[in-house]
C-alpha atoms as a PDB file:
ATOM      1  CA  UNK A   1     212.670  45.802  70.549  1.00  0.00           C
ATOM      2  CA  UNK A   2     211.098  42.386  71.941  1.00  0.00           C
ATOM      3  CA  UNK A   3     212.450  41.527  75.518  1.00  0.00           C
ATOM      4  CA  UNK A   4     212.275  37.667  76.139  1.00  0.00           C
ATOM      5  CA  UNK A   5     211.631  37.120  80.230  1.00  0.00           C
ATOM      6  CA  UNK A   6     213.333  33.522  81.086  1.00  0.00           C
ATOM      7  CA  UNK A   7     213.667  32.252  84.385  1.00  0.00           C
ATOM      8  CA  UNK A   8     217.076  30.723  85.071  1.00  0.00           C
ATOM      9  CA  UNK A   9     216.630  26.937  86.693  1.00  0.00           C
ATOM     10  CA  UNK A  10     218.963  28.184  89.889  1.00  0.00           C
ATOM     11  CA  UNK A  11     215.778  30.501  90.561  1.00  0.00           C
ATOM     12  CA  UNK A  12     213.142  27.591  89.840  1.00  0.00           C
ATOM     13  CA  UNK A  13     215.270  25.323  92.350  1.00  0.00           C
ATOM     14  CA  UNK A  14     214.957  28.233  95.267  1.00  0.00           C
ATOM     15  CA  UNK A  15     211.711  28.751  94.765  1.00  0.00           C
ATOM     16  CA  UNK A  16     210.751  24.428  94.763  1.00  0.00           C
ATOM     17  CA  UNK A  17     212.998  24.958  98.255  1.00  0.00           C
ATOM     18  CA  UNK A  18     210.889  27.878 100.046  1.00  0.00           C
ATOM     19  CA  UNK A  19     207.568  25.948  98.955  1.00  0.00           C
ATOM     20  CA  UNK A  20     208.204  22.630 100.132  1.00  0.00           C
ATOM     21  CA  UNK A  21     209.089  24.044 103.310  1.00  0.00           C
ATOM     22  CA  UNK A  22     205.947  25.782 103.761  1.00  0.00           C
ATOM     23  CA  UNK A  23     204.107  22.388 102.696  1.00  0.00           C
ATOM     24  CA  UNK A  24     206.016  20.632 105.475  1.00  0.00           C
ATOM     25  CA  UNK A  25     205.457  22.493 107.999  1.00  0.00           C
ATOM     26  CA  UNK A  26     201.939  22.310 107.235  1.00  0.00           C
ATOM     27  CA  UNK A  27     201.617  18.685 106.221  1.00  0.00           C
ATOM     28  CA  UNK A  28     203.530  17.740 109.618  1.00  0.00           C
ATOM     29  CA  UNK A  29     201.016  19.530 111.637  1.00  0.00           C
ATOM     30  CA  UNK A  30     198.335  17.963 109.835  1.00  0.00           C
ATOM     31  CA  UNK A  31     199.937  14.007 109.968  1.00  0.00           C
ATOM     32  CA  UNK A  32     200.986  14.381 113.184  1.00  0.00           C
ATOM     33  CA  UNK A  33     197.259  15.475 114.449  1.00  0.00           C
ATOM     34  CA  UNK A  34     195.749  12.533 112.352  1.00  0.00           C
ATOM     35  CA  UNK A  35     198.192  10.069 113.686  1.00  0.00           C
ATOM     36  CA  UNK A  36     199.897  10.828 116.777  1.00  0.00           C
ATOM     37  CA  UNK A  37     203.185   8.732 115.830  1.00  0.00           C
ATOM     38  CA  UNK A  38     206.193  11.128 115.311  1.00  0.00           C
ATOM     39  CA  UNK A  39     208.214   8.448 113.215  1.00  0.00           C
ATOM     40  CA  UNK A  40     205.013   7.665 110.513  1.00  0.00           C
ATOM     41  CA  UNK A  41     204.724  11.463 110.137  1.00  0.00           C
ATOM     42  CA  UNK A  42     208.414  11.591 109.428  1.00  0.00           C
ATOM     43  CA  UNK A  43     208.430   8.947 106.952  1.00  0.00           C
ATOM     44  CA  UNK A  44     205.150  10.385 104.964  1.00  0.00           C
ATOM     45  CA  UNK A  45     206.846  13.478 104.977  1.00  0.00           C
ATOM     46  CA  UNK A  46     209.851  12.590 103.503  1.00  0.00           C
ATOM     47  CA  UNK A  47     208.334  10.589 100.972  1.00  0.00           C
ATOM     48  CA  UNK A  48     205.861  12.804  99.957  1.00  0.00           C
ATOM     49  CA  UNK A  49     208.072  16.026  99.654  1.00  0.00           C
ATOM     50  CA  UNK A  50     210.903  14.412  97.913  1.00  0.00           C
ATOM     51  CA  UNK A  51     208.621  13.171  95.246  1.00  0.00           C
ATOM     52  CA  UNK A  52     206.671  16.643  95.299  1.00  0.00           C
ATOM     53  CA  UNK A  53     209.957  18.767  95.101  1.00  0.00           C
ATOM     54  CA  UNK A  54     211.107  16.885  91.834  1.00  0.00           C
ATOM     55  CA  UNK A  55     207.199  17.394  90.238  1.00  0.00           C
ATOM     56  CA  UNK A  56     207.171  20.960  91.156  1.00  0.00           C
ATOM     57  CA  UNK A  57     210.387  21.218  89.870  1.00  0.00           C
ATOM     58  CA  UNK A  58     209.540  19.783  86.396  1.00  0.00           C
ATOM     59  CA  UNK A  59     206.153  21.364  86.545  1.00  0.00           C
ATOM     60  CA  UNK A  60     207.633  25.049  86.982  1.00  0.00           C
ATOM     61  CA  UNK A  61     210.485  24.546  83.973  1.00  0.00           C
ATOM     62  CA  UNK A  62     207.218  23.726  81.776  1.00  0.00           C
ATOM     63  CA  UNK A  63     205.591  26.974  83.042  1.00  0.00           C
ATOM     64  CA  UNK A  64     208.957  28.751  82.017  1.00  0.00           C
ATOM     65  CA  UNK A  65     208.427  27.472  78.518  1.00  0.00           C
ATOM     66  CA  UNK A  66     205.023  28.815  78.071  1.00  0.00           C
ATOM     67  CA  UNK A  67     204.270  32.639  77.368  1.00  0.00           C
ATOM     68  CA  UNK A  68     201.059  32.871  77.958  1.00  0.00           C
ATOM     69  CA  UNK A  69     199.645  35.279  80.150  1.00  0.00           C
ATOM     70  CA  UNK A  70     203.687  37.270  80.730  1.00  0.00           C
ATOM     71  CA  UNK A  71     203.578  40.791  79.744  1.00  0.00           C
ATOM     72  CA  UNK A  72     207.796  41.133  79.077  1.00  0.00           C
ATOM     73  CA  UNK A  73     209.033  44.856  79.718  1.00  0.00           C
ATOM     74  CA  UNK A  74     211.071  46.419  77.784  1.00  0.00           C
ATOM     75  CA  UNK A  75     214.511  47.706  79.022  1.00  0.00           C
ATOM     76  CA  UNK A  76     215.474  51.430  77.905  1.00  0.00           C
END
C-alpha cells in the first residue's frame, strides 16, 4: 500500500508565521543599524514581510505539490 504525505495549508500558514518572525527580528536589527530611524525601519519591515509572507506562502503550497525528494512511510 502507497501512503500519499500532504501537508494541510493550516500547517503551511504556521510555518510562513514562525519564519517571518525570525526574518524580522533579523531584518530589524539589520535596518535599524544601517539607518538609525526607528519609523523607516518600521515601514521597510512591514512592507517587505507582508509581501514575503504571501510569496512564501505560495512558494511552500508549490513545494507541497511536488514529490520529489519525500520518502512517504507506510502506516501498519
Amino acid at each position: 500500500m502507497k501512503t500519499i504525505v500532504h501537508e494541510h495549508h493550516y500547517r503551511s500558514i504556521v510555518k510562513s508565521i514562525t519564519y517571518r518572525i525570525l526574518i524580522i527580528i533579523s531584518d530589524s536589527i539589520l535596518i535599524y543599524a544601517i539607518t538609525r530611524d526607528t519609523k523607516a525601519t518600521v515601514v521597510v519591515i512591514g512592507i517587505s514581510n507582508v509581501v514575503s509572507t504571501i510569496l512564501y506562502y505560495f512558494h511552500e503550497r508549490a513545494w507541497n505539490a511536488i514529490h520529489w525528494g519525500r520518502q512517504p512511510k507506510k502506516l501498519s
